[in-house]
PDB file of N, CA and C in Angstrom:
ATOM      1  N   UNK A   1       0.850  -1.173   0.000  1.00  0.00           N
ATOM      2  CA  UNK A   1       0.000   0.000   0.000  1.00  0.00           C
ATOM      3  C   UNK A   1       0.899   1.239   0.000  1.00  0.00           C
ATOM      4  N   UNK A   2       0.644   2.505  -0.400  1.00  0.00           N
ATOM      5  CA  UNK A   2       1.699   3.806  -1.107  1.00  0.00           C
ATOM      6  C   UNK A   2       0.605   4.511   0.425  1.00  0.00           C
ATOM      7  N   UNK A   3       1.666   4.984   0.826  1.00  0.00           N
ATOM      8  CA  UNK A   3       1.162   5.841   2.456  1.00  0.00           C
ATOM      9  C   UNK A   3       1.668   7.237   2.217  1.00  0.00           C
ATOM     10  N   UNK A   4       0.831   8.405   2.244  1.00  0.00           N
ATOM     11  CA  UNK A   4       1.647   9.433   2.335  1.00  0.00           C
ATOM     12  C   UNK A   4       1.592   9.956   4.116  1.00  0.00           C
ATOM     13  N   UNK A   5       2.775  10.366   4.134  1.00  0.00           N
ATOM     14  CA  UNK A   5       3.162  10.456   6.093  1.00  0.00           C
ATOM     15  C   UNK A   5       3.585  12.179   5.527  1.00  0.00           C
ATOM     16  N   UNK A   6       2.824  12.858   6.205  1.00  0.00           N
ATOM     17  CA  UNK A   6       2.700  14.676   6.582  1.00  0.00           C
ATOM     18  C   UNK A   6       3.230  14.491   7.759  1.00  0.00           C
ATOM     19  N   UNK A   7       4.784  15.018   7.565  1.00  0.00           N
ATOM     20  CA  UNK A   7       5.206  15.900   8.909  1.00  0.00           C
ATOM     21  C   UNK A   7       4.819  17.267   8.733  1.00  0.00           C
ATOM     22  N   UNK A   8       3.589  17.897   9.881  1.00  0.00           N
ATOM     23  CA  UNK A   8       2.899  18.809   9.851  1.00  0.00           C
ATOM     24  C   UNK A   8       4.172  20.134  10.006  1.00  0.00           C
ATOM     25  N   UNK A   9       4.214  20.950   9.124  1.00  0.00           N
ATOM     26  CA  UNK A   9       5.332  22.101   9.105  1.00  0.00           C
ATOM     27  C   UNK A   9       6.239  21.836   8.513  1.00  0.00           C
ATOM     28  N   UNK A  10       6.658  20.650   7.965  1.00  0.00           N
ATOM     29  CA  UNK A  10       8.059  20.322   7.435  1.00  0.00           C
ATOM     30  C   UNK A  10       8.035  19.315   6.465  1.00  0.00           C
ATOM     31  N   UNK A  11       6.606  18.934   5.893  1.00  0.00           N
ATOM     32  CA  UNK A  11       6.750  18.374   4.567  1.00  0.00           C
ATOM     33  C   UNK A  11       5.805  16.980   4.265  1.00  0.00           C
ATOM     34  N   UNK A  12       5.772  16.533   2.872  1.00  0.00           N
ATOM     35  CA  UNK A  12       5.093  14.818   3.041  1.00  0.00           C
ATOM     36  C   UNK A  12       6.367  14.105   2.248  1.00  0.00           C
ATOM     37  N   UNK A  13       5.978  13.154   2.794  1.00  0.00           N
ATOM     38  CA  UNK A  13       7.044  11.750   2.342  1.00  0.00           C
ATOM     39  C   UNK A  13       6.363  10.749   1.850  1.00  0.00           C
ATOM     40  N   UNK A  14       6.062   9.995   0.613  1.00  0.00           N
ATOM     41  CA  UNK A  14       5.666   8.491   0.101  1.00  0.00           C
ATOM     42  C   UNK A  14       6.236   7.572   0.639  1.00  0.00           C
ATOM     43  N   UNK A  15       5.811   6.424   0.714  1.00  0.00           N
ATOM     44  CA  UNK A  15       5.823   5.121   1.525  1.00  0.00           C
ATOM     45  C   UNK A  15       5.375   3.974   0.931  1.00  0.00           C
ATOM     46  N   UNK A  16       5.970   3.139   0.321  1.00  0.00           N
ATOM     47  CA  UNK A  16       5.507   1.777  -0.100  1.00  0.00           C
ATOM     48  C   UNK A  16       5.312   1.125   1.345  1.00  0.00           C
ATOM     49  N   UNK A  17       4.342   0.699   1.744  1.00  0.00           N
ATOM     50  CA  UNK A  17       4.160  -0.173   3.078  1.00  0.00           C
ATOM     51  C   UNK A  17       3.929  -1.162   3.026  1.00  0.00           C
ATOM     52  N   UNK A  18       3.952  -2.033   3.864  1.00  0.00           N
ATOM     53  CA  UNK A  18       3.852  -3.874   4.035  1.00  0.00           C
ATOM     54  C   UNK A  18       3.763  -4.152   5.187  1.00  0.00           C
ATOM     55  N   UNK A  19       3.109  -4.597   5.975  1.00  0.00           N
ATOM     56  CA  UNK A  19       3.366  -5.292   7.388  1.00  0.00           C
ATOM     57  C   UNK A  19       4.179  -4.352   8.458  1.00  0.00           C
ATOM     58  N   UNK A  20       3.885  -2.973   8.378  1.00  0.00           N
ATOM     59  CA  UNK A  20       4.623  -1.887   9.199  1.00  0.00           C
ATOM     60  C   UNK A  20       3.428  -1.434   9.957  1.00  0.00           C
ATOM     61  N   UNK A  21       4.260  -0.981  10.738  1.00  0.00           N
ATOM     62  CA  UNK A  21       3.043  -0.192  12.048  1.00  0.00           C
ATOM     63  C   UNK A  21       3.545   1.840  12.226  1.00  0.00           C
ATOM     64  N   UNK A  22       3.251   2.164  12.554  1.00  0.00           N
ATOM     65  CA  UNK A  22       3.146   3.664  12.690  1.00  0.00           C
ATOM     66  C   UNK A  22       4.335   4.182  12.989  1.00  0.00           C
ATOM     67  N   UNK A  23       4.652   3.378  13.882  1.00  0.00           N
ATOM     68  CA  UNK A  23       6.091   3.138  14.386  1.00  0.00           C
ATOM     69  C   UNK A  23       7.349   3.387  13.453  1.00  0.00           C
ATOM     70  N   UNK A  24       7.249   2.443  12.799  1.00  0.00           N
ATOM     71  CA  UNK A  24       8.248   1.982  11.554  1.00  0.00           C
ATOM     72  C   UNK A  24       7.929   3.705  10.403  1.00  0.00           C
ATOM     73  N   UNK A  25       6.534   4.184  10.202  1.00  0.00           N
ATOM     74  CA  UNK A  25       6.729   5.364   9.579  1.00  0.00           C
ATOM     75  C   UNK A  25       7.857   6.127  10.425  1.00  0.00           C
ATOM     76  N   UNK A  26       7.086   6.489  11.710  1.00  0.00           N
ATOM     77  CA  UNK A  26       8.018   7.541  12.434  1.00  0.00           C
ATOM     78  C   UNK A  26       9.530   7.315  12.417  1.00  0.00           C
ATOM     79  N   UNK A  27      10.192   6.211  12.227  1.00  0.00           N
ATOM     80  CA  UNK A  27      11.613   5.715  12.193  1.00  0.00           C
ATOM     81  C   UNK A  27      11.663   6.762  10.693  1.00  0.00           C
ATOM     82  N   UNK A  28      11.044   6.013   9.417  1.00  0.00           N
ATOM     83  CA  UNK A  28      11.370   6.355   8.469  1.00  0.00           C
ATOM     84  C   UNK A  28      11.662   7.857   7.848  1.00  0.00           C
ATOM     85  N   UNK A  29      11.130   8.472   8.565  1.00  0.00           N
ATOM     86  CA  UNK A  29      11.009  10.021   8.687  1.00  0.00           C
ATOM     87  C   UNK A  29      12.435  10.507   9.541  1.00  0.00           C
ATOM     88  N   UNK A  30      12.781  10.127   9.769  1.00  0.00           N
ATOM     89  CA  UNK A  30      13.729   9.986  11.293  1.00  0.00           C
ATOM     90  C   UNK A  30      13.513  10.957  12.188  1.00  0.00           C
ATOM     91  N   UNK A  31      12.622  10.730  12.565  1.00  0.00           N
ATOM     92  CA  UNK A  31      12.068  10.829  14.320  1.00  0.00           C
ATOM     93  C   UNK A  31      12.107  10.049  15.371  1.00  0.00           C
ATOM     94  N   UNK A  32      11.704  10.151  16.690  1.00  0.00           N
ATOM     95  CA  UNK A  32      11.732   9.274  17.452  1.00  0.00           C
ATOM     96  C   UNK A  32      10.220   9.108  17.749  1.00  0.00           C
ATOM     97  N   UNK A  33       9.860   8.413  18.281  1.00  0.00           N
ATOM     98  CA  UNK A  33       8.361   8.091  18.166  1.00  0.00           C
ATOM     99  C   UNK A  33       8.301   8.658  19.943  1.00  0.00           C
ATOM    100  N   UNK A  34       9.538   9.394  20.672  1.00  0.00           N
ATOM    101  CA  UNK A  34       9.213   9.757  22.062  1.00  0.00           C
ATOM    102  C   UNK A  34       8.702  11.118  21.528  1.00  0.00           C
ATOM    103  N   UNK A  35       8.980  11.629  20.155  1.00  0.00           N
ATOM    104  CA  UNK A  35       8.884  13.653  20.015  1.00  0.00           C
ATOM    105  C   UNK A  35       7.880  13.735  19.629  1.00  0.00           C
ATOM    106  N   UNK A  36       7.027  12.732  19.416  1.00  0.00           N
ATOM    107  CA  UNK A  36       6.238  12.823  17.624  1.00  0.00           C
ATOM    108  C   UNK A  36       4.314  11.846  18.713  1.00  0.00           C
ATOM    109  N   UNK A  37       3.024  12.826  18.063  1.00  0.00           N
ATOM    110  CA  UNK A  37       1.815  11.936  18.065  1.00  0.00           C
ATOM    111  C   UNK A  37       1.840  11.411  16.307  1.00  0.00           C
ATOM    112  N   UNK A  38       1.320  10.360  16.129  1.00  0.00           N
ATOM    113  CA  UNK A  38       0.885   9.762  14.587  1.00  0.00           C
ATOM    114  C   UNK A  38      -0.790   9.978  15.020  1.00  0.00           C
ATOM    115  N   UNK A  39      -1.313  11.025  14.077  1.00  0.00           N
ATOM    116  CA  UNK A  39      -2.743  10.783  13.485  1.00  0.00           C
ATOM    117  C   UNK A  39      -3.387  10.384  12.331  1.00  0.00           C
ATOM    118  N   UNK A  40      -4.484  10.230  12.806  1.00  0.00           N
ATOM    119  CA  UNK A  40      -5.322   9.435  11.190  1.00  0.00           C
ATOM    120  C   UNK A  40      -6.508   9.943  11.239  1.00  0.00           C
ATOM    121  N   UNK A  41      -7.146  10.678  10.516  1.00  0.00           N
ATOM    122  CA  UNK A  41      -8.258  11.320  10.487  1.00  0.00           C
ATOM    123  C   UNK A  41      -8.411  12.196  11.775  1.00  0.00           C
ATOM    124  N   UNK A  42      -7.492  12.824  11.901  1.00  0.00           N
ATOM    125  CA  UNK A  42      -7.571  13.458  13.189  1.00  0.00           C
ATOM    126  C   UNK A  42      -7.616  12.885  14.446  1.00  0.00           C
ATOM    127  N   UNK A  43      -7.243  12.122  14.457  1.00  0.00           N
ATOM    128  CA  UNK A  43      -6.971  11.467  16.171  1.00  0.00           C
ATOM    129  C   UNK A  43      -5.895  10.669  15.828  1.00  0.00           C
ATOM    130  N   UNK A  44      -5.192  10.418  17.333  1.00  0.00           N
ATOM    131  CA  UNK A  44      -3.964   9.546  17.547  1.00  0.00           C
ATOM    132  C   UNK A  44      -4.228   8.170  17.448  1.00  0.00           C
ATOM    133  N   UNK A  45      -3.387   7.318  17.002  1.00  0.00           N
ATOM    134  CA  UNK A  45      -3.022   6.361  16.728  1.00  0.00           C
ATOM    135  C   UNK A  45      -2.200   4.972  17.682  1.00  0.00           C
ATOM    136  N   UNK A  46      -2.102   4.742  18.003  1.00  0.00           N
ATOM    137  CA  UNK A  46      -0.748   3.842  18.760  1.00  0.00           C
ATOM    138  C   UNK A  46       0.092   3.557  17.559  1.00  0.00           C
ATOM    139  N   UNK A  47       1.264   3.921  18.143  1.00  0.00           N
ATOM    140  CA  UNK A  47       2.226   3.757  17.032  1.00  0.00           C
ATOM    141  C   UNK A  47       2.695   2.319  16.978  1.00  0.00           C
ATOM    142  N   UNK A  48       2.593   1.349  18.237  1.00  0.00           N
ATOM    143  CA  UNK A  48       2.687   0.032  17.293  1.00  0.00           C
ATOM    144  C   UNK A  48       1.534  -0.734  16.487  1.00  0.00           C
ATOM    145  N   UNK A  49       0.372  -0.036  16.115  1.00  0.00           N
ATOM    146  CA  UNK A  49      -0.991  -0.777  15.358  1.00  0.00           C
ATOM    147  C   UNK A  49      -0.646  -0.947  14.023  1.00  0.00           C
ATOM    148  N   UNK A  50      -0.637  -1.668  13.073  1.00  0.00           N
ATOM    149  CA  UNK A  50      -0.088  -1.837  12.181  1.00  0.00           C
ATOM    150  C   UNK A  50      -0.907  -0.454  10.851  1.00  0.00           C
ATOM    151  N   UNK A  51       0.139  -0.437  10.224  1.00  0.00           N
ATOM    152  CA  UNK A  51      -0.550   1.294   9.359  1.00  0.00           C
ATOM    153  C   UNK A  51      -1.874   0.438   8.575  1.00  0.00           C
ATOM    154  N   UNK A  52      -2.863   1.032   8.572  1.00  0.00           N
ATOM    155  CA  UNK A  52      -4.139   1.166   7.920  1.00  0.00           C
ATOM    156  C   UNK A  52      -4.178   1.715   7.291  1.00  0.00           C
ATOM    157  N   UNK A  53      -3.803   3.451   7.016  1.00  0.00           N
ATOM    158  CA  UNK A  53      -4.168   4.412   6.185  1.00  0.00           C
ATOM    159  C   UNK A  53      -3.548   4.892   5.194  1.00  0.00           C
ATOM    160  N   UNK A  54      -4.157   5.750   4.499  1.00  0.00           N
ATOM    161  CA  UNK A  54      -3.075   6.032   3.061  1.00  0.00           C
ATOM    162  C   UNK A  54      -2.628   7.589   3.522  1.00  0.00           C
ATOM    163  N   UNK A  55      -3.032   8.163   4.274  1.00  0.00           N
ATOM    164  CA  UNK A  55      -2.413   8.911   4.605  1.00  0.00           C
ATOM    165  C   UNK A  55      -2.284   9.063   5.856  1.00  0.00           C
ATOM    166  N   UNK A  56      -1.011   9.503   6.293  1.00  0.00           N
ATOM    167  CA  UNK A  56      -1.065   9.747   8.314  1.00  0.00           C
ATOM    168  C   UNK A  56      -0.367  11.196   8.203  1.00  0.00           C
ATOM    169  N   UNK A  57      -1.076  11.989   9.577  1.00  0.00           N
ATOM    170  CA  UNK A  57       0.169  13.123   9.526  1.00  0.00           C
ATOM    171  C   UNK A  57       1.309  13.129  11.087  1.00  0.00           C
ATOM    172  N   UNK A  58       2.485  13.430  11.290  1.00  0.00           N
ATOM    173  CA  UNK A  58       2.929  13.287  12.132  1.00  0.00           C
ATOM    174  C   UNK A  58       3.562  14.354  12.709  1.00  0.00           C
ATOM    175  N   UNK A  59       2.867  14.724  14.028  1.00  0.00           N
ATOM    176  CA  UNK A  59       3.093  16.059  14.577  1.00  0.00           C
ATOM    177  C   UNK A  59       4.223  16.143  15.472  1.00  0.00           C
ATOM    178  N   UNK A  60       4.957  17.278  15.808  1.00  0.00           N
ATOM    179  CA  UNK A  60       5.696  17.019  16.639  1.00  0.00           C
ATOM    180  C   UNK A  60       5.829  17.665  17.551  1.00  0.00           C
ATOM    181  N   UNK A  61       5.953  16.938  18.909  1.00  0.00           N
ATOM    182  CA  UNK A  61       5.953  17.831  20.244  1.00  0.00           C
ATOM    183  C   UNK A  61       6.702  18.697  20.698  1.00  0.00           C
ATOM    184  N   UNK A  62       8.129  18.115  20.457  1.00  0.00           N
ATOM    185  CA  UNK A  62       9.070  18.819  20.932  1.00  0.00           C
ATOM    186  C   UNK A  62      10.106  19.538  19.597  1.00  0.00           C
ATOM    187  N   UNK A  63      10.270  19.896  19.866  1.00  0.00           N
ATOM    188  CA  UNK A  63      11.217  21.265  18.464  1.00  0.00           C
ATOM    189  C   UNK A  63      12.573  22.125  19.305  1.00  0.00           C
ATOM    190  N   UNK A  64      13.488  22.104  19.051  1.00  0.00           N
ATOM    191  CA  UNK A  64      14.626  22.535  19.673  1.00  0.00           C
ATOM    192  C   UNK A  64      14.989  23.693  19.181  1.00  0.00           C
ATOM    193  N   UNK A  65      15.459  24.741  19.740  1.00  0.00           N
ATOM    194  CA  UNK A  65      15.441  26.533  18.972  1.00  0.00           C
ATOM    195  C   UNK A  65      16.063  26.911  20.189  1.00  0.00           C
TER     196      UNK A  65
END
């Protein structure tokens, strides 16, 4: 399945997916899944549920400045 993952402020990324969980996006992005919520239609996700959607966006909590 082709996933597009929105890091909200900083861009989208394509994704061929297979047997990955939310988790495995947030790696792919390189984040840590401690900085970051994964949503799907507007609500959070557990990042180990395996990806469902074709699109997720991934917000981030913490930002360093």
């Amino acid at each position: 399945m082709n996933v597009t993952v929105e890091v909200v402020g900083e861009g989208s990324h394509e994704f061929d997916v297979d047997d990955e969980t939310y988790a495995d996006l947030v790696s792919k992005v390189d984040l840590s899944p401690h900085e970051v919520s994964v949503m799907v239609d507007g609500r959070p996700v557990p990042e180990d549920q395996p990806v469902e959607a074709e699109h997720v966006k991934i917000l981030r909590l913490i930002k360093g400045g």
